[in-house]
Every structure is written in C-alpha cells, then in structure tokens.
Protein backbone atom coordinates (compact mmCIF):
# COMPACT_ATOMS: atom_id res chain seq x y z
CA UNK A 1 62.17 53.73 -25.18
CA UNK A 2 60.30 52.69 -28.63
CA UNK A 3 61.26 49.04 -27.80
CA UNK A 4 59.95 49.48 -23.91
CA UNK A 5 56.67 50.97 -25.31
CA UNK A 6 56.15 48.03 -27.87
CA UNK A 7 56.91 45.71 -25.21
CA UNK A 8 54.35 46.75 -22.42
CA UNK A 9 51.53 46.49 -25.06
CA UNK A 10 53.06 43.17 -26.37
CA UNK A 11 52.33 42.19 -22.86
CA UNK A 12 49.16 43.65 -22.54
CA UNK A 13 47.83 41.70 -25.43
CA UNK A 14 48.94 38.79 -24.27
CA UNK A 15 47.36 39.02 -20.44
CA UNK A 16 44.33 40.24 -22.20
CA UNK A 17 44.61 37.29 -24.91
CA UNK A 18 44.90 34.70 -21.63
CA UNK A 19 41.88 36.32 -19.92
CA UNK A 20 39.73 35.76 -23.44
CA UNK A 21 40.58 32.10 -23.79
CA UNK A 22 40.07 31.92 -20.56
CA UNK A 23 36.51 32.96 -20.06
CA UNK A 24 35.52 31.33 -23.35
CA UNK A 25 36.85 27.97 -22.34
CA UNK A 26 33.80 28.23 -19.45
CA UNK A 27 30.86 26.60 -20.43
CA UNK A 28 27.51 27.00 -18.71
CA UNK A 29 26.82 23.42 -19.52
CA UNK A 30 23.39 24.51 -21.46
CA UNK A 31 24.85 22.46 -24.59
CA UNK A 32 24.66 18.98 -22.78
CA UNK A 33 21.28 17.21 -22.29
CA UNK A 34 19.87 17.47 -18.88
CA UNK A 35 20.47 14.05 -16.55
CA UNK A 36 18.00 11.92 -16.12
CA UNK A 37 16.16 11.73 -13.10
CA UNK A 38 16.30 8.36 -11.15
CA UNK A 39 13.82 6.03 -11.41
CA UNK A 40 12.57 5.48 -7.92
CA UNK A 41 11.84 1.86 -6.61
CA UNK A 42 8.78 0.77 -5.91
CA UNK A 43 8.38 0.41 -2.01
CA UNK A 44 7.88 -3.37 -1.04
CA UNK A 45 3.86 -3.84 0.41
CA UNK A 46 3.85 -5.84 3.84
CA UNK A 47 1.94 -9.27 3.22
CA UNK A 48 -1.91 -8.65 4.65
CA UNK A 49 -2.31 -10.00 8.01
CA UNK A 50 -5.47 -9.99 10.31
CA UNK A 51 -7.56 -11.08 12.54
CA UNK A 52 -11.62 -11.80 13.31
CA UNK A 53 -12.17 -9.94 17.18
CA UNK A 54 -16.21 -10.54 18.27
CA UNK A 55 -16.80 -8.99 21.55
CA UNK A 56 -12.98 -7.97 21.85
CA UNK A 57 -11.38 -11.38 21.73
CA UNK A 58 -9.88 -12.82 18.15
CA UNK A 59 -12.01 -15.59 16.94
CA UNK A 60 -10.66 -19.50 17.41
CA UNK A 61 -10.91 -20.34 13.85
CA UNK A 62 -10.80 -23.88 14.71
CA UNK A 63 -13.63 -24.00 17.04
CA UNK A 64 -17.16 -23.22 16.00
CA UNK A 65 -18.47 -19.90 17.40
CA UNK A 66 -21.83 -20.07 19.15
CA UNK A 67 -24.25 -17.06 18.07
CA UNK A 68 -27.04 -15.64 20.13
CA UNK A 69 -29.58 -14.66 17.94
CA UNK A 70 -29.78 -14.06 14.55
CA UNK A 71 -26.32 -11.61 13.62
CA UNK A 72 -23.46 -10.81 14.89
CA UNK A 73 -20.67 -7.80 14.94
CA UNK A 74 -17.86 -8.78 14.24
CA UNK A 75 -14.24 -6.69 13.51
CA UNK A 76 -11.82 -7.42 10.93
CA UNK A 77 -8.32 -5.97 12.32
CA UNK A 78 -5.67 -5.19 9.85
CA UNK A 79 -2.56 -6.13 11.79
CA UNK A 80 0.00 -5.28 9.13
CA UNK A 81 0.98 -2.21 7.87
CA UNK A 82 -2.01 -1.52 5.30
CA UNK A 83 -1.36 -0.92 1.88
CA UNK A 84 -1.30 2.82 0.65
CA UNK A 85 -4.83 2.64 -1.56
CA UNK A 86 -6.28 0.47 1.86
CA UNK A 87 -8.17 -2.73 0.97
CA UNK A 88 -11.75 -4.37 0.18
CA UNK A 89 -12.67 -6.67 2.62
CA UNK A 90 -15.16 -9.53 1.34
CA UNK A 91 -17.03 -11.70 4.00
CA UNK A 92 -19.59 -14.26 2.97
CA UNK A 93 -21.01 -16.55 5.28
CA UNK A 94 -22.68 -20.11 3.77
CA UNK A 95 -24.68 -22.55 5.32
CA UNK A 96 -22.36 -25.92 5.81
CA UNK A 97 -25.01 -28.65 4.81
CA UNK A 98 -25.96 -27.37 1.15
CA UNK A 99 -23.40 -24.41 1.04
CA UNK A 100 -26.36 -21.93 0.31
CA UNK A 101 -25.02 -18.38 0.74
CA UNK A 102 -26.56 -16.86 4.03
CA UNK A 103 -24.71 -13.35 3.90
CA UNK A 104 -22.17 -11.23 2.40
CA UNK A 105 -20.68 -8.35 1.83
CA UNK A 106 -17.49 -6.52 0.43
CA UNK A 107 -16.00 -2.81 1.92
CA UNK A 108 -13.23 -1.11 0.32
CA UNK A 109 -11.80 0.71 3.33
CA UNK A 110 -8.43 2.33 4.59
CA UNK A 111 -8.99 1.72 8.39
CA UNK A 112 -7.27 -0.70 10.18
CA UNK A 113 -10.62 -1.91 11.90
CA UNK A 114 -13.23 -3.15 10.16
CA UNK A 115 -16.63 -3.83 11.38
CA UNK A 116 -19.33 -5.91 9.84
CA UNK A 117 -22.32 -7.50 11.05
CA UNK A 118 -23.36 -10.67 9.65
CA UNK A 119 -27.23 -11.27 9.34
CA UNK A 120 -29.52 -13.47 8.14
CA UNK A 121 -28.51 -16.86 10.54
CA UNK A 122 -30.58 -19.28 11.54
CA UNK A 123 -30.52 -21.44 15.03
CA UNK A 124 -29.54 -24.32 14.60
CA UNK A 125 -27.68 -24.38 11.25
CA UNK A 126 -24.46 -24.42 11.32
CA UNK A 127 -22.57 -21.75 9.28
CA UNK A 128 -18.70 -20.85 7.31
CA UNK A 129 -17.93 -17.56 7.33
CA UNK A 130 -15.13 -16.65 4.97
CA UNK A 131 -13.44 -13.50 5.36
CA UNK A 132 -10.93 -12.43 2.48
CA UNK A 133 -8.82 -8.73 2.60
CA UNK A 134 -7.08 -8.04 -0.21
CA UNK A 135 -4.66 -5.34 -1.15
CA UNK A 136 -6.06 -2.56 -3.48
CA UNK A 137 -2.39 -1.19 -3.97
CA UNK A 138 -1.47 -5.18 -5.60
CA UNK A 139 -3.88 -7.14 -6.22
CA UNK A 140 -2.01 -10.58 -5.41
CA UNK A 141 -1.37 -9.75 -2.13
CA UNK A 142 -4.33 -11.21 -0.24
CA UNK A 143 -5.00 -12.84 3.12
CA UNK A 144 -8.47 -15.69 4.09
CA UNK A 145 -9.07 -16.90 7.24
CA UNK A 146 -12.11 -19.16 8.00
CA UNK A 147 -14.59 -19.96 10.81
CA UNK A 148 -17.64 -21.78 11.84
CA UNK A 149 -20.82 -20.20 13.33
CA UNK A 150 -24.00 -21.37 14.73
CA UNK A 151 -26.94 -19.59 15.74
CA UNK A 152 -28.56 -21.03 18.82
C-alpha cells in the first residue's frame, strides 16, 4: 500500500512537472523586436496631358486663332488623372515680331479646368501663347503646348 501511495504522487509530480515545462516553454514573443513595417511604393503619377478649349472647342495649335477684341477666355483642361498636390499652370503670351511679353500668368490649382483670360492684345499683331502645366506632386513631369493668336 506504501509503494501504491509513493507511486500516485510519483505520478503526480511528474504530470505536474510536464504541465510546468509546458507553460514555460510559451513565449509571448515580447523578447523579439517588433517587424518592420513595409515600406510602401510610391504610386506612379500619370504623364500631364491637356488641352486649350476657347468657346468649347480645343484650340488647332497649328493654325493661328483669330481674336475679337482685345482678350480672350480661354480653358486649360487637365485630361489626365491630375497629380495628388494639383498643378501650376503658367501661360505667357509674346508678341511674334520682337518676342515682347504681352501677358502672363501662373495658377497653382487642383481643378481639372482651368480658366484664364489673356489681355493686353493688340489688332493686328500677331501673338504665341505658351501654356505650360506642370506637376506640383514631381516636378519633372510637365506638359507645353503652343499656339498663335491675333487680335483683329
């Protein structure tokens, strides 16, 4: 009975001995340094695109665009997806014969339409107007288109 006695609480301590090593083999992983978040990539910026509308209609940038009067509205239209900070938008219009500045002008904006209206023409003189958006998110990505104007 002596030997039964001892050998229920030799078992005992054993079970109980398995259930200690057990628990202390857990770790709760505090001792390890904590992973390192990704680095996210950066998100690729559509190249500008756009176009010059007066009166609705894009602008024929190879043709010279009659004027009546002295200004004109015009819209610049962002037709690609605009960058997340928006852009500037420079225009400056110069007089063909001596390339004297006539107007300009520079908005920062985050619209997608863009409208501006040159003043300052003259009948007569025939006029470049140079129209440059550029991407405040990065700087190199940058679009120009060019047309001629005349006041009559």
């Amino acid at each position: 009975m002596q030997n039964l006695k001892f050998s229920i609480r030799k078992k005992g301590i054993l079970a109980f001995s398995f259930f200690i090593l057990a628990f202390a083999g857990c770790s709760k992983g505090g001792d390890s340094p904590a992973p390192t978040p990704p680095t996210p990539q950066p998100v690729a910026e559509a190249d500008i695109a756009f176009r010059v509308d007066i009166a609705g209609s894009e602008v024929n940038y190879s043709a010279v665009f009659p004027v009546v009067g002295t200004s004109q509205l015009m819209n610049v239209n962002i037709t690609s997806a605009l960058p997340k900070d928006g852009v500037t938008v420079d225009v400056t219009v110069r007089r063909k014969a001596d390339n004297t500045t006539v107007f300009t002008t520079n908005l920062s904006s985050s619209a997608v339409s863009n409208s501006v209206t040159v003043t300052g023409l003259t009948g007569g003189t025939l006029c470049v107007a140079t129209i440059v958006v550029t991407s405040k998110t990065k700087s190199s990505n940058t679009s120009t288109k060019t047309f001629e104007l005349a006041a009559k």
